[in-house]
N, C-alpha and C. Protein backbone atom coordinates (compact mmCIF):
# COMPACT_ATOMS: atom_id res chain seq x y z
N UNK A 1 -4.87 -2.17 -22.37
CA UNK A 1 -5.00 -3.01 -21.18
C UNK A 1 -4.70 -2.14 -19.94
N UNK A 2 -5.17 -2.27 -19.19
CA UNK A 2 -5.35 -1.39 -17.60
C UNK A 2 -4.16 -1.90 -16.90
N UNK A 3 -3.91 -0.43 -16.38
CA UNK A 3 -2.82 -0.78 -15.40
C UNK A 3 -3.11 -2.67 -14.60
N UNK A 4 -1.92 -3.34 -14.19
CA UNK A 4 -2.65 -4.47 -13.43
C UNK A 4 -2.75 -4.53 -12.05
N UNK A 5 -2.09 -2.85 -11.15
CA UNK A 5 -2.25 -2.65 -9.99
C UNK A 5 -3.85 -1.99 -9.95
N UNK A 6 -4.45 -1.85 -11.11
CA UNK A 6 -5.99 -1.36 -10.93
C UNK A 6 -7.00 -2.41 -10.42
N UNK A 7 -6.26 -3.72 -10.56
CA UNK A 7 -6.77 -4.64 -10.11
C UNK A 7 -6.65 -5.87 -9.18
N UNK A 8 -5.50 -5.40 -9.06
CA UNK A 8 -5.19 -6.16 -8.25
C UNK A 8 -4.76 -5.39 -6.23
N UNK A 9 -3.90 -4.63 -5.56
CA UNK A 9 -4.31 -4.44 -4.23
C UNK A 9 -3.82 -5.36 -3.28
N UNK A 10 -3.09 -6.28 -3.85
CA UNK A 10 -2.39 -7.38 -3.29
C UNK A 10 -1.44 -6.84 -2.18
N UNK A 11 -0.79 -6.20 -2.62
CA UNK A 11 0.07 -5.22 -1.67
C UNK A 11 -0.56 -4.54 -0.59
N UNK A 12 -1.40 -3.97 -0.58
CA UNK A 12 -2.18 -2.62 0.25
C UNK A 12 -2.69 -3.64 1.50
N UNK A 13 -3.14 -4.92 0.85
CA UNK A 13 -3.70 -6.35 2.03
C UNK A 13 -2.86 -7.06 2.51
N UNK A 14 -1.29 -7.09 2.49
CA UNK A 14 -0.24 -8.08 3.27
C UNK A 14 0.52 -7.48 3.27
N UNK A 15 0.96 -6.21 3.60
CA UNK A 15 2.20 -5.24 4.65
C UNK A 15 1.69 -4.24 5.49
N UNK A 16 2.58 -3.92 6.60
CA UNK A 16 2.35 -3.18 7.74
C UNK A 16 3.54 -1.98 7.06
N UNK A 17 2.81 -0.88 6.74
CA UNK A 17 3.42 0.58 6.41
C UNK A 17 3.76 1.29 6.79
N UNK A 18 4.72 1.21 7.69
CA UNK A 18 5.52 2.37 8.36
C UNK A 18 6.00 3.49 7.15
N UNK A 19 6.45 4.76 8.07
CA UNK A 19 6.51 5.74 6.91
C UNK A 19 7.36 7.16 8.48
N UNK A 20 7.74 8.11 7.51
CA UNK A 20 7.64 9.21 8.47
C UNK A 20 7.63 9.76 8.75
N UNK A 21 7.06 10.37 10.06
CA UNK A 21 5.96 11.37 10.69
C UNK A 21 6.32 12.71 9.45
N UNK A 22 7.03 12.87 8.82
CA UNK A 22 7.35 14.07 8.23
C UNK A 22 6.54 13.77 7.29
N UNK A 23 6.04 12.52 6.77
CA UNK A 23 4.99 12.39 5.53
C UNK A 23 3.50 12.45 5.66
N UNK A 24 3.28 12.54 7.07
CA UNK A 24 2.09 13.10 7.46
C UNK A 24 1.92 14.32 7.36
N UNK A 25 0.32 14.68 7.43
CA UNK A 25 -0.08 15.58 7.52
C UNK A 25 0.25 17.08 8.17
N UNK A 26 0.05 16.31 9.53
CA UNK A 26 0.40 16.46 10.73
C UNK A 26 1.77 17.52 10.88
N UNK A 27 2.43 16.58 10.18
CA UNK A 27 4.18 17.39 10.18
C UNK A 27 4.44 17.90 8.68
N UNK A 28 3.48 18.24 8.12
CA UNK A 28 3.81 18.96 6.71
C UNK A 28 4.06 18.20 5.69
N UNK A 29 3.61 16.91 5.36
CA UNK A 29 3.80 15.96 4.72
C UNK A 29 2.28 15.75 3.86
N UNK A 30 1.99 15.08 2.96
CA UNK A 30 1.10 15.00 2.55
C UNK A 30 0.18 13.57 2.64
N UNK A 31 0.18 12.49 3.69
CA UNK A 31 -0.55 11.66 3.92
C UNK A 31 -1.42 12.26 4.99
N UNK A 32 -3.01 11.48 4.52
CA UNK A 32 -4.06 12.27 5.68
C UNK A 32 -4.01 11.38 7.10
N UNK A 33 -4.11 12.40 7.64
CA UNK A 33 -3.63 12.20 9.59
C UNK A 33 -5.10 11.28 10.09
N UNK A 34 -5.89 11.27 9.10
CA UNK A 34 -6.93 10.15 9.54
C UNK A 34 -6.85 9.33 8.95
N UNK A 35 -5.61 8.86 8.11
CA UNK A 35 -5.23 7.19 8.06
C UNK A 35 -4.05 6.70 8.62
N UNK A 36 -3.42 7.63 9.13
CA UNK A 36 -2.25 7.27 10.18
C UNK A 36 -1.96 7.34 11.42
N UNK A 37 -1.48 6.84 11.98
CA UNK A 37 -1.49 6.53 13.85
C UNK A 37 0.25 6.34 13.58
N UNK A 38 0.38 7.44 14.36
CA UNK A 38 1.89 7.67 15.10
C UNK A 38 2.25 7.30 16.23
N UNK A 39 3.13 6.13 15.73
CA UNK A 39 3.73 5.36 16.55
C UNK A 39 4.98 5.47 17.69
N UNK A 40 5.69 6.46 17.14
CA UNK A 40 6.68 7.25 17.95
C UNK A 40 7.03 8.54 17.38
N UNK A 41 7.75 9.42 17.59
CA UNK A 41 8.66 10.09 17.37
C UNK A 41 8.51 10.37 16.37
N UNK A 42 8.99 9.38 15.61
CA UNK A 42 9.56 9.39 13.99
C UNK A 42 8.75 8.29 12.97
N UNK A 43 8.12 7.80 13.69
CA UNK A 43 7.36 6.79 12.69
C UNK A 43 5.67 7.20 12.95
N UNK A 44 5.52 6.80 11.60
CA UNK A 44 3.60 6.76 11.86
C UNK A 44 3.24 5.45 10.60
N UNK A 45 2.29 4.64 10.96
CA UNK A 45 1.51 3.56 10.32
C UNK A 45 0.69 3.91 9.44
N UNK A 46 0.29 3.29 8.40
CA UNK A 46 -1.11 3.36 7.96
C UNK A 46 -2.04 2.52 8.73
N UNK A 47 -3.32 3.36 8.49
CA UNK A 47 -4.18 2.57 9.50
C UNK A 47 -4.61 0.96 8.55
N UNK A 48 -5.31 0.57 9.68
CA UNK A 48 -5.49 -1.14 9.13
C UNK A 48 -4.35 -2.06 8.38
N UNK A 49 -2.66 -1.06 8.54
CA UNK A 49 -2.22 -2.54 8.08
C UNK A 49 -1.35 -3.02 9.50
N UNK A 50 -1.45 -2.78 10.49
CA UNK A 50 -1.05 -3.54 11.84
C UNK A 50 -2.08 -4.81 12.39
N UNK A 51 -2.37 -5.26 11.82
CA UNK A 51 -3.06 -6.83 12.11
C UNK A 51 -2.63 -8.21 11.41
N UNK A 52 -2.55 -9.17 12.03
CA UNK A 52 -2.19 -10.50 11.32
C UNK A 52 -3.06 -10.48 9.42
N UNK A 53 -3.82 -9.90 9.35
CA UNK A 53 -4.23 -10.19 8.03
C UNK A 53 -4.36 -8.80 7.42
N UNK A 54 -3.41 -8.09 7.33
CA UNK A 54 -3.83 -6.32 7.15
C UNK A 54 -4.44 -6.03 6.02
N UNK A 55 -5.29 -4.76 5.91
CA UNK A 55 -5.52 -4.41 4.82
C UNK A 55 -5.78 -2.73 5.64
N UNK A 56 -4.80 -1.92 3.75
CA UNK A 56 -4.85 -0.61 4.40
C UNK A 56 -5.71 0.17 4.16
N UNK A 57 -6.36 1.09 4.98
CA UNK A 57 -7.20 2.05 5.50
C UNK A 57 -7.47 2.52 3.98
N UNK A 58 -6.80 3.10 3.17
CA UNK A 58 -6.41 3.53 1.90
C UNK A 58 -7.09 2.81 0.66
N UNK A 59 -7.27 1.52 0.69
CA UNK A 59 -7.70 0.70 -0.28
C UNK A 59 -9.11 0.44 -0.29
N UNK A 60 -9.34 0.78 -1.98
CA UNK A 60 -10.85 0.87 -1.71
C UNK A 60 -11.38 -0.59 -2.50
N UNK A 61 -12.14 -1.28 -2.72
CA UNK A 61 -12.67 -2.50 -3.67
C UNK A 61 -12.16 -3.65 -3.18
N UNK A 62 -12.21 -4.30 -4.19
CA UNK A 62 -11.74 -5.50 -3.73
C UNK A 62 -10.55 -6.36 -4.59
N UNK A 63 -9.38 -6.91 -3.52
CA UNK A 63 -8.54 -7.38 -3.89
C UNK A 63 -8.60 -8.41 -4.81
N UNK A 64 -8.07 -8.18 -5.96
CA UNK A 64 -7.93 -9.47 -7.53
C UNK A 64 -8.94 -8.60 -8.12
N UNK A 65 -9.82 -7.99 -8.17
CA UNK A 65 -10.83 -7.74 -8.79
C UNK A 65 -10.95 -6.52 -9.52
N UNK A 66 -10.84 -5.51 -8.48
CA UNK A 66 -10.74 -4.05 -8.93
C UNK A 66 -10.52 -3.61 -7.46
N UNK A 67 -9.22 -2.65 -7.42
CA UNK A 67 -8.99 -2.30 -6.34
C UNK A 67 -7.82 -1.02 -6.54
N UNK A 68 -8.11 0.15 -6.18
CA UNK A 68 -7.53 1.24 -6.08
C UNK A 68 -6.73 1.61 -4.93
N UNK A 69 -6.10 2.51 -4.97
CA UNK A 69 -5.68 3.61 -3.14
C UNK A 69 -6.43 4.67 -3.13
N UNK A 70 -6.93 4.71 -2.39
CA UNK A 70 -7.83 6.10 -2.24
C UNK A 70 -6.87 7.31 -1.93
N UNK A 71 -5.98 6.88 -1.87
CA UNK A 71 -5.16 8.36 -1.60
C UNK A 71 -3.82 8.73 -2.29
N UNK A 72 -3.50 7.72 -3.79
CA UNK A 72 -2.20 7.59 -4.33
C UNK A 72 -1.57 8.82 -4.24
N UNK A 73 -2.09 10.05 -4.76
CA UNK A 73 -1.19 11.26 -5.02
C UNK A 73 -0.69 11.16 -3.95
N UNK A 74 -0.77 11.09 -2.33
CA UNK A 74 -0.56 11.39 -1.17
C UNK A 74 -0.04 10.38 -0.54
N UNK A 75 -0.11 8.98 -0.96
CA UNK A 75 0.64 7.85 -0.55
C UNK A 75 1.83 7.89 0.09
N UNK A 76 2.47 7.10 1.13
CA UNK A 76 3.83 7.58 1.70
C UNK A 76 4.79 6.58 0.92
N UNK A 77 5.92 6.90 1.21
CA UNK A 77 7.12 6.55 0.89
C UNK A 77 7.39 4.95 0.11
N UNK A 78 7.04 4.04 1.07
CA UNK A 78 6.82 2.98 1.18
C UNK A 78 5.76 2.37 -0.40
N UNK A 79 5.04 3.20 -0.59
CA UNK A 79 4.13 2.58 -1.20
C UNK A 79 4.48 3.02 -2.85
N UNK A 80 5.03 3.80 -2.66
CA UNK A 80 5.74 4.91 -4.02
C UNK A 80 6.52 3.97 -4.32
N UNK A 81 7.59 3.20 -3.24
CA UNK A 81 8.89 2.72 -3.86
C UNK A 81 8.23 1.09 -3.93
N UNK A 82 7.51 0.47 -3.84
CA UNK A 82 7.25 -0.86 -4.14
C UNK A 82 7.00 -1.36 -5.33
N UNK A 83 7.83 -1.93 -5.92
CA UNK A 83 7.51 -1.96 -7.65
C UNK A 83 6.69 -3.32 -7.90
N UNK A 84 5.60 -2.95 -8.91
CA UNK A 84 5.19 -3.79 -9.80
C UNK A 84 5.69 -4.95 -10.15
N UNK A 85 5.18 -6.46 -9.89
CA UNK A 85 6.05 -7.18 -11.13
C UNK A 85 7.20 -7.64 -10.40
N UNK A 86 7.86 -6.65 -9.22
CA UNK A 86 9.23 -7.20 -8.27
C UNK A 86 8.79 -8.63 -7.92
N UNK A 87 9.75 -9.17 -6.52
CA UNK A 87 9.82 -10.47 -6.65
C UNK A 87 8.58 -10.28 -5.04
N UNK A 88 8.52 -9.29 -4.37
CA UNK A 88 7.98 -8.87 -3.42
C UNK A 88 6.44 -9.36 -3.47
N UNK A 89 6.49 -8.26 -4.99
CA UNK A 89 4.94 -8.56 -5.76
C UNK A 89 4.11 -9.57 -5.59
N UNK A 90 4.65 -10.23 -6.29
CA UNK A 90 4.54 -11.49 -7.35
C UNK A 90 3.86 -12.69 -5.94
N UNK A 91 5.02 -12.53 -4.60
CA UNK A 91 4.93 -13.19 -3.72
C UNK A 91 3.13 -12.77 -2.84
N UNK A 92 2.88 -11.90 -2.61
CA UNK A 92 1.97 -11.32 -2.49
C UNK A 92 0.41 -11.81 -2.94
N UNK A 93 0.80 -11.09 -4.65
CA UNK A 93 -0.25 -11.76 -5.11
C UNK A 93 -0.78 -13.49 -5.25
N UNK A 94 0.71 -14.40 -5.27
CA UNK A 94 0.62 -15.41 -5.01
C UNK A 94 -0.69 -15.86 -3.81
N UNK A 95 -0.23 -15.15 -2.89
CA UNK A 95 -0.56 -14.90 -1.53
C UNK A 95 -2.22 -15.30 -1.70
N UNK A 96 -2.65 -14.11 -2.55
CA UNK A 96 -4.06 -13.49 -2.60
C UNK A 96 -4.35 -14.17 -3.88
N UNK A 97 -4.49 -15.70 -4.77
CA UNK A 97 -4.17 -15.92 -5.46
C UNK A 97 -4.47 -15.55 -6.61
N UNK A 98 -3.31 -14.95 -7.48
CA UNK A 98 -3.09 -14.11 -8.45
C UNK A 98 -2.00 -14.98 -9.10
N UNK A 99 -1.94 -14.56 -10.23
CA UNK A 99 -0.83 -14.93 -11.31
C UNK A 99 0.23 -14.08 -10.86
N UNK A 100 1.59 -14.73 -11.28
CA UNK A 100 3.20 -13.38 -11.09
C UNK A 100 2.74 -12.34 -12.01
N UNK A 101 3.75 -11.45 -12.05
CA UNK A 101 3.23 -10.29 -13.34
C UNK A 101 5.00 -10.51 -13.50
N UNK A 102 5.44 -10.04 -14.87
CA UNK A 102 6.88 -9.94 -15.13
C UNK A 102 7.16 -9.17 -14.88
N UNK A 103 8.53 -9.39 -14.43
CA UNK A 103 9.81 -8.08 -13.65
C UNK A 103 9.69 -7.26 -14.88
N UNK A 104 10.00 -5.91 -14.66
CA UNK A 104 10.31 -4.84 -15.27
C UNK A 104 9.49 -4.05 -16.33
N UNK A 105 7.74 -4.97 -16.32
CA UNK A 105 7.15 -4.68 -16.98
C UNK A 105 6.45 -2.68 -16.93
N UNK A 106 6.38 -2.59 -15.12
CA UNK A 106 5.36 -1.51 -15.18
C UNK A 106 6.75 -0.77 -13.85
C-alpha cells in the first residue's frame, strides 16, 4: 500500500510556510529561491501558501487524489517536521475531505 501522503497533499493546501532564510538557496540552504519570497531578515515563505485558501508552489497533482512535493529532498524545516497521522493532519485532511489516518502510523 502507498505511502498515504502520495495521495493525499492536504497539508501543502492549508498552511502558510515560513522557514529560514538560511534554508534557502539564497543563503546556502537547500530550498529553491524560485519558490520562496523573503519576507524579512530571517524569514522566507513558500510561494502560494500566503493566501486565504493556500496551496504551495511545491505541490504538484491533485489534492485526495495523487499529489506529491516537487521538491521533498529540499523541503524546509516546517514540512520535514509535520507528521503524518498527527492531530494537525487528520484536521486538515478533514478539511479537504479525507478520512483521519492513525497517530503513529507513518
Amino acid at each position: 500500500m502507498p505511502h498515504p501522503c502520495l495521495t493525499c497533499g492536504a497539508c501543502c493546501a492549508s498552511f502558510r510556510v515560513d522557514f529560514s532564510v538560511y534554508e534557502s538557496e539564497i543563503h546556502g540552504g537547500r530550498v529553491p529561491a524560485s519558490l520562496a519570497d523573503e519576507i524579512n531578515d530571517s524569514i522566507c515563505r513558500m510561494r502560494g501558501t500566503d493566501y486565504a485558501r493556500p496551496r504551495c508552489a511545491a505541490l504538484t497533482g491533485t489534492v485526495g487524489e495523487k499529489a506529491a512535493c516537487g521538491i521533498y529532498e529540499w523541503r524546509p524545516s516546517p514540512c520535514r517536521e509535520f507528521a503524518a497521522g498527527s492531530e494537525a493532519c487528520n484536521r486538515v485532511r478533514q478539511r479537504h475531505g479525507l478520512p483521519a489516518l492513525e497517530s503513529g502510523l507513518y
